[in-house]
Protein backbone atom coordinates (compact mmCIF):
# COMPACT_ATOMS: atom_id res chain seq x y z
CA UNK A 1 94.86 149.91 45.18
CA UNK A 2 97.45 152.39 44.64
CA UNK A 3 101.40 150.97 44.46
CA UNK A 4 103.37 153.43 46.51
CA UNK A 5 105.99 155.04 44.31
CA UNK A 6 108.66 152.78 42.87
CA UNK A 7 107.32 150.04 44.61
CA UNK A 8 106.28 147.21 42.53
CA UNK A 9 104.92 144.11 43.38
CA UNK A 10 108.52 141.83 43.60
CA UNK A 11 109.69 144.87 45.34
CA UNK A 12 107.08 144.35 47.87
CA UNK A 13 107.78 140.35 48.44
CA UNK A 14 111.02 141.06 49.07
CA UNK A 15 110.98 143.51 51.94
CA UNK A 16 108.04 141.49 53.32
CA UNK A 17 110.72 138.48 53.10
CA UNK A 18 113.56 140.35 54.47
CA UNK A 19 111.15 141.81 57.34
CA UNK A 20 110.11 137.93 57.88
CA UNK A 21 114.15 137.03 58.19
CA UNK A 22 115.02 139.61 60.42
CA UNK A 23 112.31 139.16 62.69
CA UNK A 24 113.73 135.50 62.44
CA UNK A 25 116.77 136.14 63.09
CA UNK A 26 116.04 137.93 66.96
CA UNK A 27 115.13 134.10 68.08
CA UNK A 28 117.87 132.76 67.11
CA UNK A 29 120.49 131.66 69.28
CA UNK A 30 123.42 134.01 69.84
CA UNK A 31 126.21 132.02 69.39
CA UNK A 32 128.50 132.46 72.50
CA UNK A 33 131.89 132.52 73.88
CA UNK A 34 132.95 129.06 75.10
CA UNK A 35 134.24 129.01 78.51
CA UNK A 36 137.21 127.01 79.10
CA UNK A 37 136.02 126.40 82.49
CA UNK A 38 132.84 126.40 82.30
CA UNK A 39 132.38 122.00 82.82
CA UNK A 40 134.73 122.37 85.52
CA UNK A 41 132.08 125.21 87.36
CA UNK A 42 129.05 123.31 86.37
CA UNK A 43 130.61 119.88 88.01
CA UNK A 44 131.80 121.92 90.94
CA UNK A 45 128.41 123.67 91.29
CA UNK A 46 126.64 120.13 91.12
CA UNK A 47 128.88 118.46 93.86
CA UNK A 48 128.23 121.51 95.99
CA UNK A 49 124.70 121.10 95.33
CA UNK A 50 124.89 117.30 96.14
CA UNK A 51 126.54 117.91 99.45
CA UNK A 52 123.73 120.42 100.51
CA UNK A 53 121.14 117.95 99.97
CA UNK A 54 122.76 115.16 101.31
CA UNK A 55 123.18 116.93 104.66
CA UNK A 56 119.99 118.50 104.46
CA UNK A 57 119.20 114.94 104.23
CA UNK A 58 121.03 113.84 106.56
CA UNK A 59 119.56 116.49 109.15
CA UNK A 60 115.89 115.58 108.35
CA UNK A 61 116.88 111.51 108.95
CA UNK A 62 118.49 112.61 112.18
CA UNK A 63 114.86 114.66 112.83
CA UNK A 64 112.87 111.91 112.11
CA UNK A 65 115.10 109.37 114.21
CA UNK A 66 114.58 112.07 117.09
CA UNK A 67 110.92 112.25 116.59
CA UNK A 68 110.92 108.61 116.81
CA UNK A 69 112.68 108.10 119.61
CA UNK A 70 110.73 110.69 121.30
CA UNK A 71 107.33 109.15 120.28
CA UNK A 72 108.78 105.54 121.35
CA UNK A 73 109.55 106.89 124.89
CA UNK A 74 106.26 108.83 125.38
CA UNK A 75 104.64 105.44 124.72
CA UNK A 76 106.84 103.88 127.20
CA UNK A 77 105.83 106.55 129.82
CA UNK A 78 102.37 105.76 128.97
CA UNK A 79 102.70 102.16 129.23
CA UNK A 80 104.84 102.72 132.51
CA UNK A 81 101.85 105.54 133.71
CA UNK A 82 98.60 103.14 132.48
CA UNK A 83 100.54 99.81 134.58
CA UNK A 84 100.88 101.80 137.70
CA UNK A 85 97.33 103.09 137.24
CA UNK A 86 96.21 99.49 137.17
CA UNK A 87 97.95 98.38 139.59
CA UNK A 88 97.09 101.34 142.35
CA UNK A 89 93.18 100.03 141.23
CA UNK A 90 94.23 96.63 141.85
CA UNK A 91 95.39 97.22 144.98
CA UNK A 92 92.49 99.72 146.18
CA UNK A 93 89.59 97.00 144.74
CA UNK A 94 91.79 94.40 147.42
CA UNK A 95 91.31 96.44 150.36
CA UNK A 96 88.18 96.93 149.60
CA UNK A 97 87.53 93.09 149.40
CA UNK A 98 89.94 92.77 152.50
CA UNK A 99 87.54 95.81 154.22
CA UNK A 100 84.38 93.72 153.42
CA UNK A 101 85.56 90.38 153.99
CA UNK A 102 86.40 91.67 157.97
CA UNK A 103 82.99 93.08 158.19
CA UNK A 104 81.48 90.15 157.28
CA UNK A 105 83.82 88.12 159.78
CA UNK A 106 83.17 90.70 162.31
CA UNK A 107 79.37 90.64 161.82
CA UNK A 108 79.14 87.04 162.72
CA UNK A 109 81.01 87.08 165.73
């Protein structure tokens, strides 16, 4: 192989090294400009995330109780609809025992 002019081996290592360092040197970190302020954002930034999602929170507990409440009175209802059912049949199979029972009294007169 051919060594481009002036270009020796050593010469070669070496820009492949310094090629290797800069491409290095793109990931690192920047170093930055410290914001005096900056904690003081970040903890206000948290609290004001903490009081969203306590009352968002909040709201869903408040949904749930409703929902609760809601499916506690439909149950109710039920139980209120399914008695008076029973006791309209109650009172229709009594006539109808009432009905037969004067028949039967009437038929033996």
């Amino acid at each position: 192989m051919a060594e481009p002019k002036g270009m020796k081996y050593e010469d070669r290592q070496q820009a492949s090294a310094a090629a290797k360092k800069a491409m290095l040197e793109r990931f690192k970190p920047k170093p930055s400009v410290t914001d005096p302020d900056l904690e003081a954002r970040k903890a206000a930034a948290a609290a004001e995330l903490e009081a969203v999602r306590a009352a968002r929170n909040a709201e869903r507990e408040a949904k749930r109780a409703a929902a609760a409440e809601a499916e506690r009175l439909r149950l109710e209802d039920e139980a209120i609809t399914q008695e008076a059912r029973e006791l309209d049949l109650r009172a229709r199979q009594k006539e109808a025992r009432d009905l037969r029972y004067a028949a039967r009294k009437q038929k033996r007169k």
